[in-house]
C-alpha atoms as a PDB file:
ATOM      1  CA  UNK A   1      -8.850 -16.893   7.024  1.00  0.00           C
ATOM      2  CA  UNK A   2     -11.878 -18.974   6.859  1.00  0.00           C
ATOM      3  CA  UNK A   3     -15.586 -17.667   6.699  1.00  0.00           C
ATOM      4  CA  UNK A   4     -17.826 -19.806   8.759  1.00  0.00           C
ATOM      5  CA  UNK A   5     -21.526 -19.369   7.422  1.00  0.00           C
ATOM      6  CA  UNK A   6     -24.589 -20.206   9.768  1.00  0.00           C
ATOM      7  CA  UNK A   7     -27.945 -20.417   9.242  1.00  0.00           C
ATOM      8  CA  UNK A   8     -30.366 -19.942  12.076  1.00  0.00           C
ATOM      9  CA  UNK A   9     -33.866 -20.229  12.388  1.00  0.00           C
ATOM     10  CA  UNK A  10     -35.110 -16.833  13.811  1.00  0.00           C
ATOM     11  CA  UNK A  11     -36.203 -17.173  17.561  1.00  0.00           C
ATOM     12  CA  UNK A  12     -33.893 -20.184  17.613  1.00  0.00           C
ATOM     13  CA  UNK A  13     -30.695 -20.904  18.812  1.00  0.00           C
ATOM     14  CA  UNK A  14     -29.572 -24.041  16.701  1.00  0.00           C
ATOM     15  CA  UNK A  15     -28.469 -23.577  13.166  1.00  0.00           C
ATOM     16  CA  UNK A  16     -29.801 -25.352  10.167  1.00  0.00           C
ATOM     17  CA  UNK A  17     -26.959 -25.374   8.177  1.00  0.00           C
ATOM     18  CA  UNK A  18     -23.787 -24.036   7.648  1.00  0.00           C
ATOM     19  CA  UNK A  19     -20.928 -23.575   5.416  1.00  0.00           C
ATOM     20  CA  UNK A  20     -16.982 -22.808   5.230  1.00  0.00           C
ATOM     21  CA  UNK A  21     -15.422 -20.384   3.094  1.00  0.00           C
ATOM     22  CA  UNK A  22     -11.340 -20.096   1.977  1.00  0.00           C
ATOM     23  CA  UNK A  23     -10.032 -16.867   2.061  1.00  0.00           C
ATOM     24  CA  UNK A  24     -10.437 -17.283  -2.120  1.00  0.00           C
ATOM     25  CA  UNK A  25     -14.431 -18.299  -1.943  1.00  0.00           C
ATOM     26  CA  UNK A  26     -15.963 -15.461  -3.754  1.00  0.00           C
ATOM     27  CA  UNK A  27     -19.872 -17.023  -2.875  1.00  0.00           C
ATOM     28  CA  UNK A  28     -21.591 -20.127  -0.719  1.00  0.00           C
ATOM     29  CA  UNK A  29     -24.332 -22.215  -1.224  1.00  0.00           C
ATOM     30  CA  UNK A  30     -26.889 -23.563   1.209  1.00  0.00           C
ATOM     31  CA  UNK A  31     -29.577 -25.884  -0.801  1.00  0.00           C
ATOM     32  CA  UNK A  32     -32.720 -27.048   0.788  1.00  0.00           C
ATOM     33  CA  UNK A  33     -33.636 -24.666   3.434  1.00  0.00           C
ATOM     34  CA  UNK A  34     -37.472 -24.877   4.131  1.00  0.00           C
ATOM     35  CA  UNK A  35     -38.798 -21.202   3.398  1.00  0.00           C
ATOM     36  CA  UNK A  36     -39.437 -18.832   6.495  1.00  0.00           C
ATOM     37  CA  UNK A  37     -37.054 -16.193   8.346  1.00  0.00           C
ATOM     38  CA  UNK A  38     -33.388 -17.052   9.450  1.00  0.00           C
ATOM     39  CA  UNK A  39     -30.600 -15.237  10.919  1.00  0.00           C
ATOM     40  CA  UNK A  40     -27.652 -15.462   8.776  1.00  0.00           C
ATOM     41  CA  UNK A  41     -24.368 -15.439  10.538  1.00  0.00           C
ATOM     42  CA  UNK A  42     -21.050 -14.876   9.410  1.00  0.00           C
ATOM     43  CA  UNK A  43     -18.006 -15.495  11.497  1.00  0.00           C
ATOM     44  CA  UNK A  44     -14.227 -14.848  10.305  1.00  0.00           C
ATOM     45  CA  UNK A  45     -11.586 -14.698  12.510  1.00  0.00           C
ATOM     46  CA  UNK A  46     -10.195 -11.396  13.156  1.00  0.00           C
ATOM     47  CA  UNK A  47     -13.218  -9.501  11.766  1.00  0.00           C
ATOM     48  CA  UNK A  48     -16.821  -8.547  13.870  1.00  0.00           C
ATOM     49  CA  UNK A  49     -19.364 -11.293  13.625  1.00  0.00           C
ATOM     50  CA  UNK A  50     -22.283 -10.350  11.031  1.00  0.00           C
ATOM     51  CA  UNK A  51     -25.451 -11.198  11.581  1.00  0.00           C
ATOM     52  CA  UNK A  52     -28.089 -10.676   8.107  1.00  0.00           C
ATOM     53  CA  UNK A  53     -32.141 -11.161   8.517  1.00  0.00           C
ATOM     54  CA  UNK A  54     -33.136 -13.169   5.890  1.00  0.00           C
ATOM     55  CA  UNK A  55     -36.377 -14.170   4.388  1.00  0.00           C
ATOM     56  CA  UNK A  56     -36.485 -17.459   2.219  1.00  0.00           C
ATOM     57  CA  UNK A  57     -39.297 -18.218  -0.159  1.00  0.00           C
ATOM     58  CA  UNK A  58     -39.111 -20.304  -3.335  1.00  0.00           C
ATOM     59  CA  UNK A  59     -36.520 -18.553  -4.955  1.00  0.00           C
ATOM     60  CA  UNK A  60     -32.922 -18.045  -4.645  1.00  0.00           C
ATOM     61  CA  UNK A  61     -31.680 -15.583  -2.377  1.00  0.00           C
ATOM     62  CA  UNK A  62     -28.691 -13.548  -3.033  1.00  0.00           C
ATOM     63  CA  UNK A  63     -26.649 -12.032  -0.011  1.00  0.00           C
ATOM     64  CA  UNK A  64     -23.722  -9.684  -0.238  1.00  0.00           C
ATOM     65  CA  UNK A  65     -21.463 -10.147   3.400  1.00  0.00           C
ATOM     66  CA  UNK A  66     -19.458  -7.936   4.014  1.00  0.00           C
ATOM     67  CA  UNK A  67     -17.013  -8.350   7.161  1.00  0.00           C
ATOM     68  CA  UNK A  68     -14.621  -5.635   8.998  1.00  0.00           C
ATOM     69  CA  UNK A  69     -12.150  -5.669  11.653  1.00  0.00           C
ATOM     70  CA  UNK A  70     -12.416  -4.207  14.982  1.00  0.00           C
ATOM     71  CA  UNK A  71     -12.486  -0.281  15.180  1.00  0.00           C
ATOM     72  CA  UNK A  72     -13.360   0.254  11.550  1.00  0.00           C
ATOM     73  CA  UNK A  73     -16.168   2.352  12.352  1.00  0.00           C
ATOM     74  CA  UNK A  74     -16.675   3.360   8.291  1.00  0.00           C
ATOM     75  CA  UNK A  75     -17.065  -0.165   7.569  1.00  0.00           C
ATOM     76  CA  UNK A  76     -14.662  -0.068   4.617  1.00  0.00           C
ATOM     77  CA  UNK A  77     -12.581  -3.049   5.767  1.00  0.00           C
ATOM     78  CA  UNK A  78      -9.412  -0.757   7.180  1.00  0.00           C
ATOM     79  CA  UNK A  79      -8.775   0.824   9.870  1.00  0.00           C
ATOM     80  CA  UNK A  80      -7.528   4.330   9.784  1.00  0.00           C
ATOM     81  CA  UNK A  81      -7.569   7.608  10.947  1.00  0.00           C
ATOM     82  CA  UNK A  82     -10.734   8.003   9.343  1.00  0.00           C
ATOM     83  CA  UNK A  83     -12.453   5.681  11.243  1.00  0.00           C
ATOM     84  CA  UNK A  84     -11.456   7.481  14.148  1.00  0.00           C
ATOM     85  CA  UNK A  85     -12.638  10.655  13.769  1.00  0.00           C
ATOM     86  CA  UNK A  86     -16.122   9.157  12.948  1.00  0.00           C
ATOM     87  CA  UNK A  87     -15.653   7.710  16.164  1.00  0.00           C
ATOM     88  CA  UNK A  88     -15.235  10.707  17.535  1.00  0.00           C
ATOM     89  CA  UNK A  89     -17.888  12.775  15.976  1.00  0.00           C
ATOM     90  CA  UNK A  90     -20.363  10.190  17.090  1.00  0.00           C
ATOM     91  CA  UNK A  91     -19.130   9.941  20.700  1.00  0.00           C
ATOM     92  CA  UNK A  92     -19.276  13.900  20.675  1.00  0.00           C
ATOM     93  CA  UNK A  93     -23.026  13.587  19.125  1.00  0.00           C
ATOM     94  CA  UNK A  94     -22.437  15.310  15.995  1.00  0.00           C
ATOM     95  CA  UNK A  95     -22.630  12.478  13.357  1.00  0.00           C
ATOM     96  CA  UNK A  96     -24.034   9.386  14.631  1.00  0.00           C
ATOM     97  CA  UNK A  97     -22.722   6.128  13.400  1.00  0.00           C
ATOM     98  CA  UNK A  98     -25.386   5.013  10.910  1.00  0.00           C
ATOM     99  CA  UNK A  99     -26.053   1.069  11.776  1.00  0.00           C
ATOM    100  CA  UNK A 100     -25.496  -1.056  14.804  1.00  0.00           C
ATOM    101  CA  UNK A 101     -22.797  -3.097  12.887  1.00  0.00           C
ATOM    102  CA  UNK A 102     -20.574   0.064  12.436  1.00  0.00           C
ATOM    103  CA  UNK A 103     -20.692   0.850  16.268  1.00  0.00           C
ATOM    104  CA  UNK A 104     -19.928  -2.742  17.228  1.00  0.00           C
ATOM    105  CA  UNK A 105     -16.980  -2.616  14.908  1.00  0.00           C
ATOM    106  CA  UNK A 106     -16.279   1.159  16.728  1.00  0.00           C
ATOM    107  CA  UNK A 107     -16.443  -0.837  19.883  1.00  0.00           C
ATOM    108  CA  UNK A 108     -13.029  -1.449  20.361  1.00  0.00           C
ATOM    109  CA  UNK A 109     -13.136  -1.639  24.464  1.00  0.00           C
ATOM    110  CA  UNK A 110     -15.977  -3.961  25.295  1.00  0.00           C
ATOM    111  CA  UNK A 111     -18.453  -1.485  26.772  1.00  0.00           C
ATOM    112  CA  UNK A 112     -20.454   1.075  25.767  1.00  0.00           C
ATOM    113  CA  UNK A 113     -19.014   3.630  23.042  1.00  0.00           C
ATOM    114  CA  UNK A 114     -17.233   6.146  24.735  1.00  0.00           C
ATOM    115  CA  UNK A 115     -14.151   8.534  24.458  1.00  0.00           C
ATOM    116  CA  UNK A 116     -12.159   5.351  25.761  1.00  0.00           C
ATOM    117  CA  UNK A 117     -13.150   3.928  22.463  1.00  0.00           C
ATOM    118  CA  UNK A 118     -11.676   7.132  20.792  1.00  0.00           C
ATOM    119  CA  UNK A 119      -8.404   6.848  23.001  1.00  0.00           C
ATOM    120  CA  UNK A 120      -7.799   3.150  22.429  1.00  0.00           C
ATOM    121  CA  UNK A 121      -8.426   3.774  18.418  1.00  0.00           C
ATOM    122  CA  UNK A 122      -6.017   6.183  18.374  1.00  0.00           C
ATOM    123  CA  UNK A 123      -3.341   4.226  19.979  1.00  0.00           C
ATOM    124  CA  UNK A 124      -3.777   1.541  18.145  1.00  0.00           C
ATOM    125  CA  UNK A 125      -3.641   3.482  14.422  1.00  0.00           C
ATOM    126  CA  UNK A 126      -0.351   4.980  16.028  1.00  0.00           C
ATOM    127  CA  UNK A 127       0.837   1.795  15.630  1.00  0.00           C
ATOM    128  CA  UNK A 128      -0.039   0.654  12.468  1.00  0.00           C
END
């Protein structure tokens, strides 16, 4: 799968550059970006969009991306039974997912996380 790579202006909409990546591209660059804050954006398909804050000055900046597929709430790249019962203990309250990335990848219904969530991850590790 390709990795699309945007660069966004922050408060903007339009993207100053961007890049593709082959499933084998281990890095990117983008050269010439006028220094001030940008959104990074990372888009692959079959994985949750990523989006980085970024700060560019002078000097190179080095950015680690890391990508996961729907319902992989652990954010280790696989989903598994694991990743559902830290769904669960976060819908129940008792260990809250700890960044907004991991619940969108938790999301696996569209709305807000819920026991659906739970029930739908479930089902679908059956499977697997």
């Amino acid at each position: 799968a390709v990795t699309k790579i945007s660069l966004i202006p922050a408060g903007e909409a339009t993207e100053v550059c961007a890049t593709e990546l082959s499933a084998e591209g281990t890095g990117y660059l983008l050269e010439n970006i006028a220094p001030g804050s940008y959104i990074l954006r990372a888009v692959r398909q079959g994985d949750v969009t990523r989006e980085y804050s970024l700060l560019i000055s002078d000097a190179d900046v080095k950015r680690n991306i890391l990508l996961c597929p729907p319902g992989d709430a652990n954010t280790d790249g696989r989903v598994n039974i694991v990743d559902a019962a830290r769904l669960y203990a976060h819908v129940r309250g008792v260990t809250l997912l700890p960044d907004a990335y991991s619940r969108e990848c938790a999301n696996v219904t569209g709305g807000s996380l819920n026991i659906l969530d739970c029930a739908v991850l479930y089902s679908q590790i059956r499977t697997l």
